[in-house]
C-alpha atoms as a PDB file:
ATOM      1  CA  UNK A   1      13.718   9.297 -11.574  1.00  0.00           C
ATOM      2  CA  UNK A   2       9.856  10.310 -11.974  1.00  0.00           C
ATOM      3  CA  UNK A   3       8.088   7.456  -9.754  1.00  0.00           C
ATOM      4  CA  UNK A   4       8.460   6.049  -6.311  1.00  0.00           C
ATOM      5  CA  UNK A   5       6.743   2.750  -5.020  1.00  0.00           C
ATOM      6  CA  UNK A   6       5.982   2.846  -1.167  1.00  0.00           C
ATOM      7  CA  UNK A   7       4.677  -0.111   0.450  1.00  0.00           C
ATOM      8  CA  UNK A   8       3.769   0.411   4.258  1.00  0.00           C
ATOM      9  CA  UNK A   9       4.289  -3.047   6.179  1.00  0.00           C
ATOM     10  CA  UNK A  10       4.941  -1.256   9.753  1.00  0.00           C
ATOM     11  CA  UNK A  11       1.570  -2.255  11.378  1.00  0.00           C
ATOM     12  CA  UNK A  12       1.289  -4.305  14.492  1.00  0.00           C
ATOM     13  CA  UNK A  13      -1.525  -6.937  12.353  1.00  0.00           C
ATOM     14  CA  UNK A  14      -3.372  -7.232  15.484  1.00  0.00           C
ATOM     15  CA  UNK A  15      -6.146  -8.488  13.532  1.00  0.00           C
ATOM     16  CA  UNK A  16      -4.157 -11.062  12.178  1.00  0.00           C
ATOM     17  CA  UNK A  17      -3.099 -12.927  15.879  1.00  0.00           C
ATOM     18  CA  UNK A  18       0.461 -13.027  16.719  1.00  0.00           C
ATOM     19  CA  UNK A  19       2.159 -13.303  13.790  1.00  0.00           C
ATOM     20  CA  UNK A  20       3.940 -10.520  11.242  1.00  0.00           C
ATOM     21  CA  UNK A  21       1.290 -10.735   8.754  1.00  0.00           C
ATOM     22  CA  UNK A  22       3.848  -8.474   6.260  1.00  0.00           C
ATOM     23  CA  UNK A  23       6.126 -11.891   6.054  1.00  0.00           C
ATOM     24  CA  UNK A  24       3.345 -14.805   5.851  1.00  0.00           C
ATOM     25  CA  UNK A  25       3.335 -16.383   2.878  1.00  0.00           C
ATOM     26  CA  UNK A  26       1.130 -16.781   0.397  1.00  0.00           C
ATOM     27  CA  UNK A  27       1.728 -19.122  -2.409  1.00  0.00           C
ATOM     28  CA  UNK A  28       5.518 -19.503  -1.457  1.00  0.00           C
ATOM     29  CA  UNK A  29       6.006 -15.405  -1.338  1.00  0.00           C
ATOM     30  CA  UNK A  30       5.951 -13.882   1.599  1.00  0.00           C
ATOM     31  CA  UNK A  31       3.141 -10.901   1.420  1.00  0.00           C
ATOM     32  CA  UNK A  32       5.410  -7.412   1.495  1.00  0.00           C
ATOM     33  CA  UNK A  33       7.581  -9.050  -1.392  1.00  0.00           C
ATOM     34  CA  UNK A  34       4.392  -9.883  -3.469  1.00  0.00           C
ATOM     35  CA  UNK A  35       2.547  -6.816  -2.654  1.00  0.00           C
ATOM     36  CA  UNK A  36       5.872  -4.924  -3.642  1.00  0.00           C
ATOM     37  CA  UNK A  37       6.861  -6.791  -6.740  1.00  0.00           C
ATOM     38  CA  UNK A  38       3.271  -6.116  -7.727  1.00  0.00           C
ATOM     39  CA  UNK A  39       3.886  -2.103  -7.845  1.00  0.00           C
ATOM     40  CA  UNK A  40       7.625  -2.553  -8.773  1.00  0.00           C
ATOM     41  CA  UNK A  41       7.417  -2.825 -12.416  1.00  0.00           C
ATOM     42  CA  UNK A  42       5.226   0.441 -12.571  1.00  0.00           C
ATOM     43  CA  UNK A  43       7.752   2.659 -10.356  1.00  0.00           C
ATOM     44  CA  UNK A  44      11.869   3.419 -10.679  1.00  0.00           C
ATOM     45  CA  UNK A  45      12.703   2.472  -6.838  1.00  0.00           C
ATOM     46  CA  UNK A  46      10.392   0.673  -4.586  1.00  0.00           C
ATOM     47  CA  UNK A  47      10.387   1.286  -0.645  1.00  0.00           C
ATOM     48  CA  UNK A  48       9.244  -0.416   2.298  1.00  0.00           C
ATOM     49  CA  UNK A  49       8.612   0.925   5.579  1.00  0.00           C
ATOM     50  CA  UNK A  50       8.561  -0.715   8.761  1.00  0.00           C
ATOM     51  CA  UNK A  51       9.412  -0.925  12.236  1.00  0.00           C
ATOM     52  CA  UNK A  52      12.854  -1.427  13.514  1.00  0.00           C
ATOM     53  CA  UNK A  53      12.312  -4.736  15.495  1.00  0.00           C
ATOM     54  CA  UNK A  54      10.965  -5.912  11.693  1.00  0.00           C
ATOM     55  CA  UNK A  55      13.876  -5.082   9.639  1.00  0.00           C
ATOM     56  CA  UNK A  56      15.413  -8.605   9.902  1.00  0.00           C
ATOM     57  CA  UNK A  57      12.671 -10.408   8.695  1.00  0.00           C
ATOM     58  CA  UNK A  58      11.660  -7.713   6.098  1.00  0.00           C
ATOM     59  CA  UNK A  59      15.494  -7.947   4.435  1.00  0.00           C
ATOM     60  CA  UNK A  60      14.960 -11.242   4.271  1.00  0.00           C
ATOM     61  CA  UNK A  61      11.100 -11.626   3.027  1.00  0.00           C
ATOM     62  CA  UNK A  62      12.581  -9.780   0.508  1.00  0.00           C
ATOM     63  CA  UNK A  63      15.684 -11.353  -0.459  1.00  0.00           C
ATOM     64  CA  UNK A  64      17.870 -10.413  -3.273  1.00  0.00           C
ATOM     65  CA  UNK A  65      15.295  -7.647  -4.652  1.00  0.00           C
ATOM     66  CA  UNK A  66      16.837  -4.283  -4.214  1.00  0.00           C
ATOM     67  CA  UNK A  67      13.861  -2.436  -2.569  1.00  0.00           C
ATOM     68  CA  UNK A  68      14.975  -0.148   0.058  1.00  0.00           C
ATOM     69  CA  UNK A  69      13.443  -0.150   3.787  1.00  0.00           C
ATOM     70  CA  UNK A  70      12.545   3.218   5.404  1.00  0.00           C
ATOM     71  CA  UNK A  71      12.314   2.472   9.440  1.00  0.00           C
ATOM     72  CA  UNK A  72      10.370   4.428  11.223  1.00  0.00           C
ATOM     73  CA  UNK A  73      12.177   6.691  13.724  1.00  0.00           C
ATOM     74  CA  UNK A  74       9.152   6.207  16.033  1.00  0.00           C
ATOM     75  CA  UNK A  75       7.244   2.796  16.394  1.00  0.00           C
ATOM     76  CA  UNK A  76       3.209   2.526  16.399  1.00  0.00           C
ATOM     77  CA  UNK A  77       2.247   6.214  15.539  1.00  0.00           C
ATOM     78  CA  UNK A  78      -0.259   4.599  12.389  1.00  0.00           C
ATOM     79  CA  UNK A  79       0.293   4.145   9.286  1.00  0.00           C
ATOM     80  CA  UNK A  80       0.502   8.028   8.019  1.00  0.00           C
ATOM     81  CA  UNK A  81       3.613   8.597   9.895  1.00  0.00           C
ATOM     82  CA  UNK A  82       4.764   5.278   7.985  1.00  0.00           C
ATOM     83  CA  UNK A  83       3.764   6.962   5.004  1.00  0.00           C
ATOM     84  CA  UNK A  84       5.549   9.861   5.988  1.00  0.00           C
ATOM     85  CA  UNK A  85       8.846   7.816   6.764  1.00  0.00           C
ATOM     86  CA  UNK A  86       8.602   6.330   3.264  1.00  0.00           C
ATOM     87  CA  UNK A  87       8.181   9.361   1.711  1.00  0.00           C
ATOM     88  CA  UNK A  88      11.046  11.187   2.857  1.00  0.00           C
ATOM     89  CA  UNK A  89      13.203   9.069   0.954  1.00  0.00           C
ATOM     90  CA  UNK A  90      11.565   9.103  -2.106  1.00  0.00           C
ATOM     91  CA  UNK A  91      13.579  10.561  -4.795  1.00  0.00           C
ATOM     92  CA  UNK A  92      10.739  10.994  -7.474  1.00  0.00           C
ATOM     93  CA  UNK A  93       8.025  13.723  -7.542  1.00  0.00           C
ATOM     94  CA  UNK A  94       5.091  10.956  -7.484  1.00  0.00           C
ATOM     95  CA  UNK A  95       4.634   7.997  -5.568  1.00  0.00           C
ATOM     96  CA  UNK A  96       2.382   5.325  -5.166  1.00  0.00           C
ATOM     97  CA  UNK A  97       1.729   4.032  -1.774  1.00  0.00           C
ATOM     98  CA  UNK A  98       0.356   0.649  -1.246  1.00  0.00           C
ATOM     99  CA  UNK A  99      -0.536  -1.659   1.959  1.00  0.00           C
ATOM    100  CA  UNK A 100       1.653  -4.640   2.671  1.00  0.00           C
ATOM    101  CA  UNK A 101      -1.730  -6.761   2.556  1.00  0.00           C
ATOM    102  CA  UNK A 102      -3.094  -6.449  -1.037  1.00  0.00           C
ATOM    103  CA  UNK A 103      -1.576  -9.252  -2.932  1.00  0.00           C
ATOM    104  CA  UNK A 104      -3.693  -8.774  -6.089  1.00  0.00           C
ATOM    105  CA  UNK A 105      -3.459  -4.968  -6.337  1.00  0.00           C
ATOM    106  CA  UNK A 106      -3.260  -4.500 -10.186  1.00  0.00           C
ATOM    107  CA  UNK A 107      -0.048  -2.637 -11.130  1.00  0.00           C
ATOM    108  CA  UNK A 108      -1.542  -1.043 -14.626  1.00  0.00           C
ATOM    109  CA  UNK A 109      -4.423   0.260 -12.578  1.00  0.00           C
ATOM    110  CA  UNK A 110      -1.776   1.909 -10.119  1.00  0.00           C
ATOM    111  CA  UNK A 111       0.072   3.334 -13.063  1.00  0.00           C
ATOM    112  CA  UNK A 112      -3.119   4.739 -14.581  1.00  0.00           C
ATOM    113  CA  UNK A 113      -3.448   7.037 -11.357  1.00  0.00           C
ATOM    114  CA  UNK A 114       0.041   8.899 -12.315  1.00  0.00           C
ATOM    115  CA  UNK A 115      -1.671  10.190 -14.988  1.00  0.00           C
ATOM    116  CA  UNK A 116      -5.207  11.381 -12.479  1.00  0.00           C
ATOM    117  CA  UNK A 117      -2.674  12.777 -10.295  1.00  0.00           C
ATOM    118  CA  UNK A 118      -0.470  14.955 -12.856  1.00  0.00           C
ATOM    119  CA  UNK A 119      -0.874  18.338 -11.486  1.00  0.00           C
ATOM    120  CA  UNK A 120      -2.707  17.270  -8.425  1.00  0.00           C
ATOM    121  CA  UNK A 121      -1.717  16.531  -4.640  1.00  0.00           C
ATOM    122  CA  UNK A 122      -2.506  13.320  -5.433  1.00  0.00           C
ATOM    123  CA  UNK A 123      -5.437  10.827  -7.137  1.00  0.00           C
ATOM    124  CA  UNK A 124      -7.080   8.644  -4.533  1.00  0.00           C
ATOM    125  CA  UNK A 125      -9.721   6.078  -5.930  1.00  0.00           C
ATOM    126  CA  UNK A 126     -12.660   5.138  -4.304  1.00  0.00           C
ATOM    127  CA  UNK A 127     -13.817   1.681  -3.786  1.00  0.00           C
ATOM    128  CA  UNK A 128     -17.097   0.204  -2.252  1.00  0.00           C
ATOM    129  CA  UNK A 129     -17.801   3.571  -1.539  1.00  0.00           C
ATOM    130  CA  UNK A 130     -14.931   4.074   0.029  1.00  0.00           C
ATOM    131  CA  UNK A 131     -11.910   6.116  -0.783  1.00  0.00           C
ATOM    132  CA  UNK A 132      -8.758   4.067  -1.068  1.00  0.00           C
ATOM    133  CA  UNK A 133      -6.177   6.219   0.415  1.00  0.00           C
ATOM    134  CA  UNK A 134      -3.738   2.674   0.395  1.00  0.00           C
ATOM    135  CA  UNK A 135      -3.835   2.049  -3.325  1.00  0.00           C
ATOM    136  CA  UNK A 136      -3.361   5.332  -4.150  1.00  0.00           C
ATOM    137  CA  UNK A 137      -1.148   8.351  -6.203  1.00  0.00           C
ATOM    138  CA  UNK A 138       0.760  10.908  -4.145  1.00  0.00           C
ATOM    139  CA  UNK A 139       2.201  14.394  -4.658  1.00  0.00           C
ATOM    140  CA  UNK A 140       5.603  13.286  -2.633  1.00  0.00           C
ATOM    141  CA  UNK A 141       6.090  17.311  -1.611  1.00  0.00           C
ATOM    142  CA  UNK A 142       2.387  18.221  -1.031  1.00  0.00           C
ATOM    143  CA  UNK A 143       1.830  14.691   1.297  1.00  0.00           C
ATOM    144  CA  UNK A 144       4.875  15.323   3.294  1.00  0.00           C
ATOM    145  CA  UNK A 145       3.565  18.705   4.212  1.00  0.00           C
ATOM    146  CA  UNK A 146       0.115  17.523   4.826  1.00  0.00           C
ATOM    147  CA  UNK A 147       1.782  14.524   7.029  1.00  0.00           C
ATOM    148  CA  UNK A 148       3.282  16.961   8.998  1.00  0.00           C
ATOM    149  CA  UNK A 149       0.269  19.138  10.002  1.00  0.00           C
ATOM    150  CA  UNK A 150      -1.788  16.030  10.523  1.00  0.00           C
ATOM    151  CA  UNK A 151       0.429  14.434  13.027  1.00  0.00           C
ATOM    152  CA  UNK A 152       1.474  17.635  14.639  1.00  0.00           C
ATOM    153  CA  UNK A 153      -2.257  18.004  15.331  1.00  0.00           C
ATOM    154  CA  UNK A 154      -2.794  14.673  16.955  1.00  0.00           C
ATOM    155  CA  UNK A 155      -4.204  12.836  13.731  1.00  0.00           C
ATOM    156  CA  UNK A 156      -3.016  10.039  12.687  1.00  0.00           C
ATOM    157  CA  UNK A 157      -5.989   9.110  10.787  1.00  0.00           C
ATOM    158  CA  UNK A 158      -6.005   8.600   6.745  1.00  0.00           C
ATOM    159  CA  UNK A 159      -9.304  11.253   6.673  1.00  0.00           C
ATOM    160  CA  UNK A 160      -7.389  13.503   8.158  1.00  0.00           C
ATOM    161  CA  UNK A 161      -4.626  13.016   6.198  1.00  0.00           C
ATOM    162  CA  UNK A 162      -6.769  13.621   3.064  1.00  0.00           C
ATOM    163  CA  UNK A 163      -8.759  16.756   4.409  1.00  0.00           C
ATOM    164  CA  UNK A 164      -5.236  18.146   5.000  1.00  0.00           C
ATOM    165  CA  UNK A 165      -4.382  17.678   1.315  1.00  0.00           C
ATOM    166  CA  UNK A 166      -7.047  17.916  -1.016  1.00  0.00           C
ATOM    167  CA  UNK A 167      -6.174  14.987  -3.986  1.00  0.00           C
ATOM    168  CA  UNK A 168      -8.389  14.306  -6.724  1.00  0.00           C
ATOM    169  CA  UNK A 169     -10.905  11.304  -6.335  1.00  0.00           C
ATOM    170  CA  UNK A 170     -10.859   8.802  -8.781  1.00  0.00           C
ATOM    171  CA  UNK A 171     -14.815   7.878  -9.093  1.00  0.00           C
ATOM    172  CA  UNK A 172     -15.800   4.450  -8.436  1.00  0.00           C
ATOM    173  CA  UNK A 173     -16.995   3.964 -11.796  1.00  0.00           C
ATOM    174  CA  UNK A 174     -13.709   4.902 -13.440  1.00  0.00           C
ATOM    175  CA  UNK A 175     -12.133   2.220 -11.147  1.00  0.00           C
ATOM    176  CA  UNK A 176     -14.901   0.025 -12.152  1.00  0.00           C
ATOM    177  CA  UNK A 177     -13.932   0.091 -16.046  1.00  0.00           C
ATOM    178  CA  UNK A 178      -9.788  -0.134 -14.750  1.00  0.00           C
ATOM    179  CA  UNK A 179      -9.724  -3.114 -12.975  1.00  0.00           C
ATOM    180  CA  UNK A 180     -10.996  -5.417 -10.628  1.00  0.00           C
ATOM    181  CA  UNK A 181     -12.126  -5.682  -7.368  1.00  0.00           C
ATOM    182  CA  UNK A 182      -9.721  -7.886  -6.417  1.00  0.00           C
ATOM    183  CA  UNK A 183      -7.206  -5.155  -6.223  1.00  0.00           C
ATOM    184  CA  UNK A 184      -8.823  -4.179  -2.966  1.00  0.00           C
ATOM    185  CA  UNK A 185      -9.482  -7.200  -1.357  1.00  0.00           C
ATOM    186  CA  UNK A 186      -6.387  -6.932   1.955  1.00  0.00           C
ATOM    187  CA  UNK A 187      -5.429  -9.645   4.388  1.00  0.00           C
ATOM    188  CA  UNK A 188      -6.956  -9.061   7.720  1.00  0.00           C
ATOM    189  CA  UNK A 189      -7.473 -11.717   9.218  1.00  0.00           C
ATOM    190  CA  UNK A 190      -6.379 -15.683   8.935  1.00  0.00           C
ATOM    191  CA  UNK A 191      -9.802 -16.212   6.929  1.00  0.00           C
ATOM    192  CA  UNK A 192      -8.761 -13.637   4.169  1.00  0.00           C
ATOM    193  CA  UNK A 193      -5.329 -15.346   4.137  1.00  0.00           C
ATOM    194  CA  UNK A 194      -7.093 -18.602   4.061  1.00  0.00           C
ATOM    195  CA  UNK A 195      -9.629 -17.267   0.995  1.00  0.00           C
ATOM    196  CA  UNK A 196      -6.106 -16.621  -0.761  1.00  0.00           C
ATOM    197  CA  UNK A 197      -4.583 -19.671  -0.076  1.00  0.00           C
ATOM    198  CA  UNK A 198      -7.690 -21.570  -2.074  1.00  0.00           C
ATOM    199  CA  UNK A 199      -7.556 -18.963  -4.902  1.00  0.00           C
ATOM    200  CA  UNK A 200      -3.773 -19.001  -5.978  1.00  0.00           C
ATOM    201  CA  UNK A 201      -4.421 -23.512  -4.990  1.00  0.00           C
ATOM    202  CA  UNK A 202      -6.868 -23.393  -7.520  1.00  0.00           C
ATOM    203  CA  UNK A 203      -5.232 -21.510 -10.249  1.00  0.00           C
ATOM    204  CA  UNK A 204      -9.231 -19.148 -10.480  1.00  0.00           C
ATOM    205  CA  UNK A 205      -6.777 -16.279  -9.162  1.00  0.00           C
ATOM    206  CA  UNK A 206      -7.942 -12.916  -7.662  1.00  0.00           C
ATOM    207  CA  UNK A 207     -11.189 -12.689  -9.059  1.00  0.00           C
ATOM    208  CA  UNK A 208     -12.134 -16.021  -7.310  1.00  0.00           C
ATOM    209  CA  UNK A 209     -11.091 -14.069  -3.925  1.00  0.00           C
ATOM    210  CA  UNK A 210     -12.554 -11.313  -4.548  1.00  0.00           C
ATOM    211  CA  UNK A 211     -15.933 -13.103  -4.905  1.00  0.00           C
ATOM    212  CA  UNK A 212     -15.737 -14.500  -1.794  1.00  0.00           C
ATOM    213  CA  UNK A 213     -14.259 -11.516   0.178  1.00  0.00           C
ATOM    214  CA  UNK A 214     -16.466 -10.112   2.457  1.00  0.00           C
END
C-alpha cells in the first residue's frame, strides 16, 4: 500500500453560518463524500478527519464507502493538527491531502503530484499565486515531523507548516497545462455553494463555476 487519500472535514465552517458545511449537499452528495470519492480512485485507502461531535454525521455522509475517519484527539487546533491526525494513520509512504470543500478537485491532476513529490517532502502546487497546501502531495514521515515542530511552536498555520518542511512547488504554469481551475474553486460561503448548485443544475460542470468564482 503506496498511497493514502486524506480529506480534512474537521473545521468549524464559520464562514458558512451554522451549518456542517462537510455534510451539505451538493447535487444529492453530501460534500466530504464527493470531495473524497473524487481522490479515492487515485489512492489505496482514503481517510477523513474530523471532530468527535461530527463523527455521526460523517459515517453517515458517507454511507457504505469504506473510508476510514481519523478524530481528532483535540478539537479546533486548525487544520494542520487535522492533517496531522490523518496522517498518523496512514499506512502508505505518500499521501494526498485534500479540503472537504473542493468538489471539482481533479483526481488525475492529484495523481500527477505523486510523481513531483517522488523523493521530495512533498509537491505543493501553486494556484492564483498562491500555493495550494490543500490539494497537495505529502511525504507521510517528513509532514508528521514537520506537524510536530509547528504545533509545538504555537503554529498552526499552513506557512508554517511548509517553512518547517521544505516540499517542492509545483509552478503555476505546470498546473496551468494539468488541469483546470476549477479544481481550486472551495465552498466558503452559501454563495459558492449556491454557484455549484447552478453548475452541476445546468449540466456546464466545474468550468462554469470556476468562471464565476470569485
Amino acid at each position: 500500500m503506496d498511497r493514502t487519500g486524506v480529506v480534512l472535514a474537521g473545521g468549524r465552517s464559520e464562514r458558512f453560518g451554522e451549518a456542517d458545511k462537510a455534510v451539505v449537499e451538493l447535487g444529492g452528495v453530501p460534500l466530504v463524500a464527493r470531495v473524497a470519492d473524487r481522490v479515492a480512485p487515485v489512492v489505496d485507502e482514503l481517510i477523513v478527519n474530523c471532530r468527535r461531535e461530527q463523527a455521526d454525521a460523517m459515517r453517515t455522509a458517507l454511507g457504505a464507502r469504506e473510508y476510514r475517519l481519523a478524530v481528532d484527539p483535540v478539537p479546533d487546533r486548525g487544520p494542520v493538527a487535522g492533517m496531522r491526525t490523518g496522517l498518523r494513520l496512514a499506512r502508505g509512504p505518500r499521501a494526498a491531502v485534500a479540503a472537504c470543500d473542493l468538489p471539482a478537485l481533479d483526481p488525475g491532476f492529484l495523481d500527477s503530484l505523486f510523481d513531483d513529490a517522488r523523493g521530495e517532502a512533498g509537491a505543493v502546487p501553486v494556484a492564483d499565486g498562491r500555493r495550494q497546501p490543500l490539494a497537495a502531495v505529502y511525504d507521510v514521515a517528513a509532514t508528521l515531523d514537520a506537524c510536530d515542530t509547528a504545533l509545538a511552536t504555537g503554529a498552526r498555520s499552513f506557512r508554517a507548516l511548509l517553512g518547517h518542511l521544505g516540499p517542492a512547488t509545483v509552478p503555476e504554469r505546470t498546473v496551468r497545462e494539468r488541469t483546470s481551475p476549477a479544481t481550486f474553486c472551495n465552498v466558503n460561503s452559501r454563495d459558492d455553494l449556491a454557484r455549484a448548485h447552478r453548475a452541476v443544475r445546468s449540466g456546464t460542470g466545474a468550468a462554469s463555476w470556476a468562471e464565476s468564482h470569485p
